[in-house]
N, C-alpha and C. Protein backbone atom coordinates (compact mmCIF):
# COMPACT_ATOMS: atom_id res chain seq x y z
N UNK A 1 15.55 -9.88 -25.08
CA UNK A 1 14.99 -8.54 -25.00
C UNK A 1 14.86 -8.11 -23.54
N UNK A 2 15.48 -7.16 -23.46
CA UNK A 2 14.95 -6.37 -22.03
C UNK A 2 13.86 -6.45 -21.77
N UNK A 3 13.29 -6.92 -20.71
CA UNK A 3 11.89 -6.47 -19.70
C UNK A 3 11.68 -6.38 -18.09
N UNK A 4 10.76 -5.90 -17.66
CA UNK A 4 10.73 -5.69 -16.02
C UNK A 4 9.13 -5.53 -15.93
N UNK A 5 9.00 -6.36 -14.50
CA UNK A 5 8.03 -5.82 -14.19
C UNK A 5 7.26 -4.66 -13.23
N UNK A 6 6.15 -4.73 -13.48
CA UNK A 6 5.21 -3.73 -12.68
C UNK A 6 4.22 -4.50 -11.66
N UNK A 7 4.63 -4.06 -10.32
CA UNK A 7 4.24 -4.78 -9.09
C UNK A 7 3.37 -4.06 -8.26
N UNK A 8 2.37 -4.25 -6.82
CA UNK A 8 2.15 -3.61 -6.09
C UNK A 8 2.48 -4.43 -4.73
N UNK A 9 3.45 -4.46 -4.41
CA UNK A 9 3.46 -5.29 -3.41
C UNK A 9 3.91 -4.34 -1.86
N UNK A 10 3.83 -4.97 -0.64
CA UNK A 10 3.72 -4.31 0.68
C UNK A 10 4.76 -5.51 1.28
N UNK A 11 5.54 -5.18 2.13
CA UNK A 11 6.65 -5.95 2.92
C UNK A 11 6.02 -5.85 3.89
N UNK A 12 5.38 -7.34 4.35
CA UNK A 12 4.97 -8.02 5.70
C UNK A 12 5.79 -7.13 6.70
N UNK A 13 7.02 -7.78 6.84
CA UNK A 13 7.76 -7.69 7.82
C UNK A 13 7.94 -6.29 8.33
N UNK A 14 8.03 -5.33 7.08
CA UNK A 14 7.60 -3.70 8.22
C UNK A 14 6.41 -3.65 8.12
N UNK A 15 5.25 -3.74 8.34
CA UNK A 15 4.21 -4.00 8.40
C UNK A 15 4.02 -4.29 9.80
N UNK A 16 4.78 -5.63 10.12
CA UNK A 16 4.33 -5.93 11.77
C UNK A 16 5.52 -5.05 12.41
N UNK A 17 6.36 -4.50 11.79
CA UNK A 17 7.25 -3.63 12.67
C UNK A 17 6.76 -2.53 13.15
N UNK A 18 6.13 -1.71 12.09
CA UNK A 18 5.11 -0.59 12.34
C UNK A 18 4.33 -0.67 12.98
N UNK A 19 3.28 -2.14 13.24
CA UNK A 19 2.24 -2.23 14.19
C UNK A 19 2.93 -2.05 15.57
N UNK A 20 3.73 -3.32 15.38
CA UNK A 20 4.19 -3.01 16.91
C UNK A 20 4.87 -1.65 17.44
N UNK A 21 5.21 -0.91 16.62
CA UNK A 21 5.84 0.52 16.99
C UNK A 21 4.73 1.09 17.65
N UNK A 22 3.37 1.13 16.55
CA UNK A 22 2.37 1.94 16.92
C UNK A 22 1.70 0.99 18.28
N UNK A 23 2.07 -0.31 18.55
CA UNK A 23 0.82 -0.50 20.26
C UNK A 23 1.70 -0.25 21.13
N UNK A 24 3.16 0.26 20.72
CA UNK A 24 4.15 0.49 21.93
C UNK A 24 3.63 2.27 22.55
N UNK A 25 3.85 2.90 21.35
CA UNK A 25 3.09 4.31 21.30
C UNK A 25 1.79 4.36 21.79
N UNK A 26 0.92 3.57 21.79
CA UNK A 26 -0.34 3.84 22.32
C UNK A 26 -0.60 3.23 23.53
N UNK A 27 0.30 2.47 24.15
CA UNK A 27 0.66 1.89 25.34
C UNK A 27 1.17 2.74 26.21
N UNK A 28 2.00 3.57 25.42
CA UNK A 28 2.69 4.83 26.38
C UNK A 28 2.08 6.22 26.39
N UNK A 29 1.81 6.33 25.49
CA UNK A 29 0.31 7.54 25.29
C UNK A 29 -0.39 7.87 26.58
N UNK A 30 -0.29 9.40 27.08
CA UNK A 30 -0.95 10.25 28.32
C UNK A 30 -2.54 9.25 27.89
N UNK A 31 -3.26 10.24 26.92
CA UNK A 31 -4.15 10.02 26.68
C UNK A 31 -5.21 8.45 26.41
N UNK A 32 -4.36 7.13 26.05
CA UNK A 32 -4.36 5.86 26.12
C UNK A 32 -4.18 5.18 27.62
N UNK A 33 -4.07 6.09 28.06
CA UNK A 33 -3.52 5.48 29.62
C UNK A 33 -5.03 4.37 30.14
N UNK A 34 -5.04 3.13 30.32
CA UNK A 34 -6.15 2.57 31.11
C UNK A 34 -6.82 1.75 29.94
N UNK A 35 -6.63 2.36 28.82
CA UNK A 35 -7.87 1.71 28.18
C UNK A 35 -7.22 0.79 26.95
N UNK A 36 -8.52 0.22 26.38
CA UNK A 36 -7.43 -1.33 25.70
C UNK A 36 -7.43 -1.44 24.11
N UNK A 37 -7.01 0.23 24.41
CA UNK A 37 -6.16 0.62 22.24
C UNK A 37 -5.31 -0.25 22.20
N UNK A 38 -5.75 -1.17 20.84
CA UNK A 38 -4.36 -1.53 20.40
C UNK A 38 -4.49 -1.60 18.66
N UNK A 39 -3.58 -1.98 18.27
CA UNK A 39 -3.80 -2.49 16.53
C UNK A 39 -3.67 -3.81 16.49
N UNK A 40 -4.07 -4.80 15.72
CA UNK A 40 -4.19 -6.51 15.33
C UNK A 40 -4.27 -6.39 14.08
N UNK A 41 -3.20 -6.95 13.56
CA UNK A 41 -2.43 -7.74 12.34
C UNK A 41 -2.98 -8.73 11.96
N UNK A 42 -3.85 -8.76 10.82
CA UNK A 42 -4.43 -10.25 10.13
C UNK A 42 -3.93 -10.47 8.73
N UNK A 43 -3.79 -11.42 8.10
CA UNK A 43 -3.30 -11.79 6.99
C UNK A 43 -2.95 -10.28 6.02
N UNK A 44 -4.46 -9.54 5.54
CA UNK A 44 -4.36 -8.80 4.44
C UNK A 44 -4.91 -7.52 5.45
N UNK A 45 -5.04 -7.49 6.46
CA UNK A 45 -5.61 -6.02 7.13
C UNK A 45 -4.95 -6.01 8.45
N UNK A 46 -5.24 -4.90 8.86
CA UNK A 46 -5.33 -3.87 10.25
C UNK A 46 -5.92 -3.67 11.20
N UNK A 47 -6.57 -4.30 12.19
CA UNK A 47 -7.55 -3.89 12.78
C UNK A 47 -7.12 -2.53 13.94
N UNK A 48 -7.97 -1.77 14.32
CA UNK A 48 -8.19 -0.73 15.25
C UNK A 48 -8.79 -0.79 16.21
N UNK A 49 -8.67 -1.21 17.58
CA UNK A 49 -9.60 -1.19 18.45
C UNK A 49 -9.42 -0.63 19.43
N UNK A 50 -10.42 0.23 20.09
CA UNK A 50 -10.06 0.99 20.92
C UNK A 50 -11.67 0.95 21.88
N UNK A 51 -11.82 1.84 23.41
CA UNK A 51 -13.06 2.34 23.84
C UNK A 51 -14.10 2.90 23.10
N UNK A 52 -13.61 3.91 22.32
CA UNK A 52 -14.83 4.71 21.70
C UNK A 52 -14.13 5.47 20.18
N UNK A 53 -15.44 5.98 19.30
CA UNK A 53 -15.04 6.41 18.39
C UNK A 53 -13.52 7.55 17.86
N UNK A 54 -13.71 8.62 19.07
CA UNK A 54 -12.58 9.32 19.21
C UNK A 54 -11.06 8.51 19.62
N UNK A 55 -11.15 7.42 19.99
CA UNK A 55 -9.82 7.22 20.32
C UNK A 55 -9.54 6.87 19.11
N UNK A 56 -10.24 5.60 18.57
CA UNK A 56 -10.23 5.26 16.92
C UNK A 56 -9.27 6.26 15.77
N UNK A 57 -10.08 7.61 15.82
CA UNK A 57 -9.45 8.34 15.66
C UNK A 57 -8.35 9.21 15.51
N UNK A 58 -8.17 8.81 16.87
CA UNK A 58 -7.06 9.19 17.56
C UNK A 58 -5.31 8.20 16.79
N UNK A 59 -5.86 7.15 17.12
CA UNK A 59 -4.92 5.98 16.19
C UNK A 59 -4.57 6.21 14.87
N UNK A 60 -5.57 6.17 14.24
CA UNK A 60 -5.27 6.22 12.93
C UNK A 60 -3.75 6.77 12.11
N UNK A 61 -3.82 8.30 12.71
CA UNK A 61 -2.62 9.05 11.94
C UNK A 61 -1.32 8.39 13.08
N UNK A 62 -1.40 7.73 14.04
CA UNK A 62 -0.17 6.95 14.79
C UNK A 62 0.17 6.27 13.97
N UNK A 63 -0.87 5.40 13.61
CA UNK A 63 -0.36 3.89 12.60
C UNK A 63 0.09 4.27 10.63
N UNK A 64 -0.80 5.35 10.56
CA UNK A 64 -0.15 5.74 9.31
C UNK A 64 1.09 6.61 9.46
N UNK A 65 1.71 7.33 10.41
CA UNK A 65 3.53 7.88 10.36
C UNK A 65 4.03 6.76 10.96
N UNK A 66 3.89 5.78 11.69
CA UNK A 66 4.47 4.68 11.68
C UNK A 66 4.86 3.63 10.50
N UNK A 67 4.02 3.60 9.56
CA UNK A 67 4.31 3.00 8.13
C UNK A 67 4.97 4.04 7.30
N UNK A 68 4.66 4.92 7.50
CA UNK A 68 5.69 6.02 7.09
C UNK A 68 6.88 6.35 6.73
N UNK A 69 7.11 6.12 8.64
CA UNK A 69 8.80 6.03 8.71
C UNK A 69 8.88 4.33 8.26
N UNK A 70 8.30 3.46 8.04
CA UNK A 70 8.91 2.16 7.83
C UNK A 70 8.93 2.07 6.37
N UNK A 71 8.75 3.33 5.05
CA UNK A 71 8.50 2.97 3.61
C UNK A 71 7.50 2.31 2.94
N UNK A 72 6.27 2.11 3.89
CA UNK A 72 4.87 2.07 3.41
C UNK A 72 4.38 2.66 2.95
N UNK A 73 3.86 2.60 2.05
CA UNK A 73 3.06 3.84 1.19
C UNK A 73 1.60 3.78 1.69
N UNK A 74 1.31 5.00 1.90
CA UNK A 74 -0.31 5.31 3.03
C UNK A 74 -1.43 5.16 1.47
N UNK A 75 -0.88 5.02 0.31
CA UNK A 75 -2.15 4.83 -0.76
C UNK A 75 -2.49 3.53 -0.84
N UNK A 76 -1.51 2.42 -0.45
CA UNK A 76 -1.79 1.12 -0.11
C UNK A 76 -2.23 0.88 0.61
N UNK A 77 -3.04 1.65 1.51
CA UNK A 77 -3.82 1.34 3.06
C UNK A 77 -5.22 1.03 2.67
N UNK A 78 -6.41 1.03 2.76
CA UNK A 78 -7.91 1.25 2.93
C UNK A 78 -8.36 1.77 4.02
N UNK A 79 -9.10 2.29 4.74
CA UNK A 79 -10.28 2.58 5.78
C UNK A 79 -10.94 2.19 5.12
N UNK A 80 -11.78 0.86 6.46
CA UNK A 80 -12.83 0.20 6.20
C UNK A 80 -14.10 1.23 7.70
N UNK A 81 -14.80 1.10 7.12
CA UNK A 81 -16.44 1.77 8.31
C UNK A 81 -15.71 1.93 10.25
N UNK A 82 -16.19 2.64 10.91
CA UNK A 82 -15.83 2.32 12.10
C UNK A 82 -17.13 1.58 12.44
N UNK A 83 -17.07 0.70 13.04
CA UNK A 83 -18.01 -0.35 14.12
C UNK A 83 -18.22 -0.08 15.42
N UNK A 84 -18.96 0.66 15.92
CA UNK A 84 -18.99 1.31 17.18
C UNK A 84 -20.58 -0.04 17.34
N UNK A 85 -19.99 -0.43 19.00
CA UNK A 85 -20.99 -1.23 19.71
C UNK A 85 -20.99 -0.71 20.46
N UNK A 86 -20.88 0.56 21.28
CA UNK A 86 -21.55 1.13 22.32
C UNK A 86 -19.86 1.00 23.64
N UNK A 87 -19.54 -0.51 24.07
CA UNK A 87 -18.95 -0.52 24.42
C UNK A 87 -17.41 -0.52 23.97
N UNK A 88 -16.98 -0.76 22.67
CA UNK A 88 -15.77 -1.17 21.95
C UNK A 88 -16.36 -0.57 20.04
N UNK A 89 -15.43 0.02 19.87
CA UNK A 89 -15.12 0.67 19.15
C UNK A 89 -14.20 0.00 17.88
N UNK A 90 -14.30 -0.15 16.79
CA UNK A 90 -13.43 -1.32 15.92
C UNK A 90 -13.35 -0.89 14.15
N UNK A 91 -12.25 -0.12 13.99
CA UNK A 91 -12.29 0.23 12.41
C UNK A 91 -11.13 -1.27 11.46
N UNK A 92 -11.38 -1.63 10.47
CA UNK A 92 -10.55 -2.21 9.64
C UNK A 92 -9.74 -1.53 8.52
N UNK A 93 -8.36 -1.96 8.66
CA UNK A 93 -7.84 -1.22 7.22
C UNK A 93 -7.32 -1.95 6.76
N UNK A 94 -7.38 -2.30 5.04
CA UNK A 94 -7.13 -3.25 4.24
C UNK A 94 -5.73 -2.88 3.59
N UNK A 95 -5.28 -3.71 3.39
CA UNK A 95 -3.56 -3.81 3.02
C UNK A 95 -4.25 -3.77 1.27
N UNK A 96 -3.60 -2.73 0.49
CA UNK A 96 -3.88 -3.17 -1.08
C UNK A 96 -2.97 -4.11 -1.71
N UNK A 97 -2.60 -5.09 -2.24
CA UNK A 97 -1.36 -5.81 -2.73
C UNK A 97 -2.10 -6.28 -3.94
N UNK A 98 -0.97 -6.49 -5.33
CA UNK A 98 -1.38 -6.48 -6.29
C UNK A 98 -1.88 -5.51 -7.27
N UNK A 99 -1.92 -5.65 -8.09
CA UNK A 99 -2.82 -4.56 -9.49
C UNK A 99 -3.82 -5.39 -9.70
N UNK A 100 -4.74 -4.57 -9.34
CA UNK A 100 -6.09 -5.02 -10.23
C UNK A 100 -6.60 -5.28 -11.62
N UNK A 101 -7.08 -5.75 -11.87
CA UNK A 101 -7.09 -5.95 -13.22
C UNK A 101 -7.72 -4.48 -14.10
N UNK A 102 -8.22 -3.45 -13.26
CA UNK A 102 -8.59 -2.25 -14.11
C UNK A 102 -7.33 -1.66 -14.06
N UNK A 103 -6.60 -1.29 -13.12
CA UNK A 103 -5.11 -0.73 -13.22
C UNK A 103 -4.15 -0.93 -13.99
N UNK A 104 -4.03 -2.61 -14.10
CA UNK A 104 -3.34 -2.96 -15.33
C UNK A 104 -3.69 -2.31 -16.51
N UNK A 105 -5.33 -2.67 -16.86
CA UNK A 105 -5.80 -1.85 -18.23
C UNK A 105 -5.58 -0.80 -18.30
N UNK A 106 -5.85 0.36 -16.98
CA UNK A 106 -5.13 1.99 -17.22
C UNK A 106 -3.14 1.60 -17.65
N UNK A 107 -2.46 1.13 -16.87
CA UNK A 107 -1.28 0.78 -17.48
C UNK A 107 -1.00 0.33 -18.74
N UNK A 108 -1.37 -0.69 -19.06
CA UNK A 108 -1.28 -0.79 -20.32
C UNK A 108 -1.19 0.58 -21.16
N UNK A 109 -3.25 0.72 -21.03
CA UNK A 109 -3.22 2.27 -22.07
C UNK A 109 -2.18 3.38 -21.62
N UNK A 110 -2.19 3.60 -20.89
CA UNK A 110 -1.17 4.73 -20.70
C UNK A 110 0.28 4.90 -21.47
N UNK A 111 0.78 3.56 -21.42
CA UNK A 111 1.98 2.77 -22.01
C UNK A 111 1.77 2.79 -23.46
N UNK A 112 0.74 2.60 -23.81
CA UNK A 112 0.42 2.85 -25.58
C UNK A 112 0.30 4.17 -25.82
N UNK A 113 -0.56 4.49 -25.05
CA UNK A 113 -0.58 6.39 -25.56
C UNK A 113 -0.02 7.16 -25.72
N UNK A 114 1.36 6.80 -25.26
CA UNK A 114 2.51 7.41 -25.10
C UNK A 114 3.23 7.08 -26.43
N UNK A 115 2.80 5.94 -27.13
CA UNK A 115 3.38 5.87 -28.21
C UNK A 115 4.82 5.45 -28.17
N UNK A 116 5.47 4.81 -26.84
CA UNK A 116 7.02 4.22 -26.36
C UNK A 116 6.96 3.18 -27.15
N UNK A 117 8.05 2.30 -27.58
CA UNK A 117 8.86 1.35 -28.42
C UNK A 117 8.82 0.23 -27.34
N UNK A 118 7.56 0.07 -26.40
CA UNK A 118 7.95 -1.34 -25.95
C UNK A 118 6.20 -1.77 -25.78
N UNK A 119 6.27 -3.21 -25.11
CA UNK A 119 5.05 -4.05 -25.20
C UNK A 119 4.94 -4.05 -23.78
N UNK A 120 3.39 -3.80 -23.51
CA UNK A 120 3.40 -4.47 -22.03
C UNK A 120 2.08 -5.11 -21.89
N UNK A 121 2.43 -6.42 -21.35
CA UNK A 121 1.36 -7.43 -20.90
C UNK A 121 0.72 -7.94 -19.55
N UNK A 122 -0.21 -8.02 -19.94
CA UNK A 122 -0.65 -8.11 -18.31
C UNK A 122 -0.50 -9.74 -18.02
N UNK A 123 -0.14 -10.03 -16.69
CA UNK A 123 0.44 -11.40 -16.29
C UNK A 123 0.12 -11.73 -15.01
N UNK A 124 -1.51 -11.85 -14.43
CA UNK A 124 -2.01 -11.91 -13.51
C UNK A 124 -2.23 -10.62 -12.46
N UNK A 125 -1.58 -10.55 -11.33
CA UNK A 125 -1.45 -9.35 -10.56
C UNK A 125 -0.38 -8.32 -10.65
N UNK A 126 0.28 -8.68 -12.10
CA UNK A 126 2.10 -7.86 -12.18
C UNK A 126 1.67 -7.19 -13.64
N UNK A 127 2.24 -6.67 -14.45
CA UNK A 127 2.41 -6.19 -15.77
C UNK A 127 3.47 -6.02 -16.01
N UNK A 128 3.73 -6.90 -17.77
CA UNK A 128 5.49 -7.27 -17.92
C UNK A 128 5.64 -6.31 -18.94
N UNK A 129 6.45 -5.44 -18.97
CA UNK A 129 6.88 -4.63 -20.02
C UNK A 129 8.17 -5.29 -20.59
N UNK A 130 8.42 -4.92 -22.13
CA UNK A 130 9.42 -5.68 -23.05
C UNK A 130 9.87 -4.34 -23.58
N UNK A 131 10.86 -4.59 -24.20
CA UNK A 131 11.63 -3.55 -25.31
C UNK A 131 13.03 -4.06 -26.00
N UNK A 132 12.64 -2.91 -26.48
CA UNK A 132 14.54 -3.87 -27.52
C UNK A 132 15.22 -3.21 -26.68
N UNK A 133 14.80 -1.45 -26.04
CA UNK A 133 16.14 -1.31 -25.23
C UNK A 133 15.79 -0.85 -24.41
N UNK A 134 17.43 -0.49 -23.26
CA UNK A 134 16.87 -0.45 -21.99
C UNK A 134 16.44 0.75 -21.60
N UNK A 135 16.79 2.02 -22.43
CA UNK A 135 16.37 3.07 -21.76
C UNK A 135 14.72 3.54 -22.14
N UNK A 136 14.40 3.11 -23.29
CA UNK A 136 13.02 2.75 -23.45
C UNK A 136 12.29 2.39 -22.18
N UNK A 137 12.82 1.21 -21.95
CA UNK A 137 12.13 0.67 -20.04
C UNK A 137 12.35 2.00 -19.44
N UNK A 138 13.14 2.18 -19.39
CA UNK A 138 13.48 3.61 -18.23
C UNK A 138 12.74 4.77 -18.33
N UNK A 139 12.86 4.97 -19.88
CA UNK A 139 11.69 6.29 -19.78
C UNK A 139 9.92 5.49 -19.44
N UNK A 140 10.07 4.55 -19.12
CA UNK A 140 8.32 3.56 -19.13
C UNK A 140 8.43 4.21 -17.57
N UNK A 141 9.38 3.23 -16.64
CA UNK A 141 9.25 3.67 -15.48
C UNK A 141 9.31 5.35 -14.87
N UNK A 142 10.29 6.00 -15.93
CA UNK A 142 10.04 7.36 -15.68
C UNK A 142 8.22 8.38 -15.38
N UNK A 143 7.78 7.64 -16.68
CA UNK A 143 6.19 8.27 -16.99
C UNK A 143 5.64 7.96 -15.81
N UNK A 144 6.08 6.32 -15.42
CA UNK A 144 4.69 5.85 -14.50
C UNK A 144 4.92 6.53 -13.23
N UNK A 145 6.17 6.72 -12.79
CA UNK A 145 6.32 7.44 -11.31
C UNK A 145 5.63 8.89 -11.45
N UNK A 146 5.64 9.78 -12.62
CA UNK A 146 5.01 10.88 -12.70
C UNK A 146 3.62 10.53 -12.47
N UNK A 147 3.15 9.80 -12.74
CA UNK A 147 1.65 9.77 -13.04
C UNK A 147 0.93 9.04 -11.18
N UNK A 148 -0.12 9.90 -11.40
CA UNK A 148 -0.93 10.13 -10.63
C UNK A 148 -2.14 8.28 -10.39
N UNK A 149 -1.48 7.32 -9.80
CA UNK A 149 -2.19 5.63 -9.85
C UNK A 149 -2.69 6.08 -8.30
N UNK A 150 -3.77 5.22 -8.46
CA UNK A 150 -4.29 5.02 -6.91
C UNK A 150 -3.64 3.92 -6.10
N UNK A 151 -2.69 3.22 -6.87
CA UNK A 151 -2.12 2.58 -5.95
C UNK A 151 -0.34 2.94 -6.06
N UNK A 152 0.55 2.80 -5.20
CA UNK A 152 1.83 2.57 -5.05
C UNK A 152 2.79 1.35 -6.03
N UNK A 153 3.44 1.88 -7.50
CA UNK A 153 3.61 1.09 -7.71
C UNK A 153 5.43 0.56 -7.73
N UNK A 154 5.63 -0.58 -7.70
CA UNK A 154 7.03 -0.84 -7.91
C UNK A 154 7.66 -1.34 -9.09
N UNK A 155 9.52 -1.23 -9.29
CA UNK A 155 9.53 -1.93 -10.66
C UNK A 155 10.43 -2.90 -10.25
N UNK A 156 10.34 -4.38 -10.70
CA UNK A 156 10.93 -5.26 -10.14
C UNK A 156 11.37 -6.15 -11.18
N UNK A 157 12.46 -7.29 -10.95
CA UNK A 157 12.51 -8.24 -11.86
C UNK A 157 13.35 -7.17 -13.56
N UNK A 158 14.06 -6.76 -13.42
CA UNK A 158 14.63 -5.73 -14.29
C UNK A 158 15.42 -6.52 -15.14
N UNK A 159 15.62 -7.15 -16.43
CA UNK A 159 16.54 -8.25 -17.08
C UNK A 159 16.83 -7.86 -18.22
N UNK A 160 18.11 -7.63 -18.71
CA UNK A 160 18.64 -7.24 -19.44
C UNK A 160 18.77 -8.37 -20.88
């Protein structure tokens, strides 16, 4: 039986391409001139650090058209609080990866409500859709790209 899955996943590798685009840009930046903006790459986040709240600011929409142009999707991002200590300035943004387990459950239902000719199961952080055929899958992935998820999703693993 045909099935594929439903993913949320983020590619590392433009990820640190984009960072480094964006500390090259803020390295060369009139306004950055002197002071010690940069972005830091940790496992699942972003960090922002800059002098003061406004530069913070200032970053933000750099590092999100930088993932941009690299095919990141900006709904997979988080803003975490800015951390202002007076002297240094420090926001976090969280990488989303995976479906949550409430997302899956909106997937699922959505996938039933629709009343389509296939099964879909949830299988940790992915959701496996089945069918007898393939364009069934196709109109599945059709609905879900229309529809309005808080996260970015992909379809992967496609088997005939």
């Amino acid at each position: 039986m045909p099935s594929f899955d439903i993913v949320s996943e983020i590619d590392g590798h433009e990820i640190t391409n984009a960072i480094d685009q964006a500390n090259k840009e803020v390295s060369t930046r009139f306004d950055f001139k002197g002071s010690n903006a940069q972005f830091e790459q940790q496992e699942d986040s972003v960090i922002l650090k800059a002098e003061s709240t406004f530069q913070l600011q200032q970053m933000l929409p750099i590092l999100f058209a930088k993932m941009g142009k690299r095919g990141i999707d900006i709904n997979s991002l988080e803003s975490g609080k800015i951390q202002d200590t007076g002297k240094t300035a420090q926001q976090t943004i969280t990488l989303k990866q995976g479906i949550s387990s409430e997302l899956a459950k909106k997937i699922v239902k959505l996938i039933k409500d629709k009343k389509m000719k296939v099964q879909a199961a949830i299988n940790g952080d992915k959701v496996r859709v089945t069918g007898k055929k393939r364009d069934d899958l196709q109109e599945v992935i059709q609905m879900l790209r229309t529809e309005e998820l808080e996260q970015p999703l992909q379809f992967n693993n496609f088997r005939d």
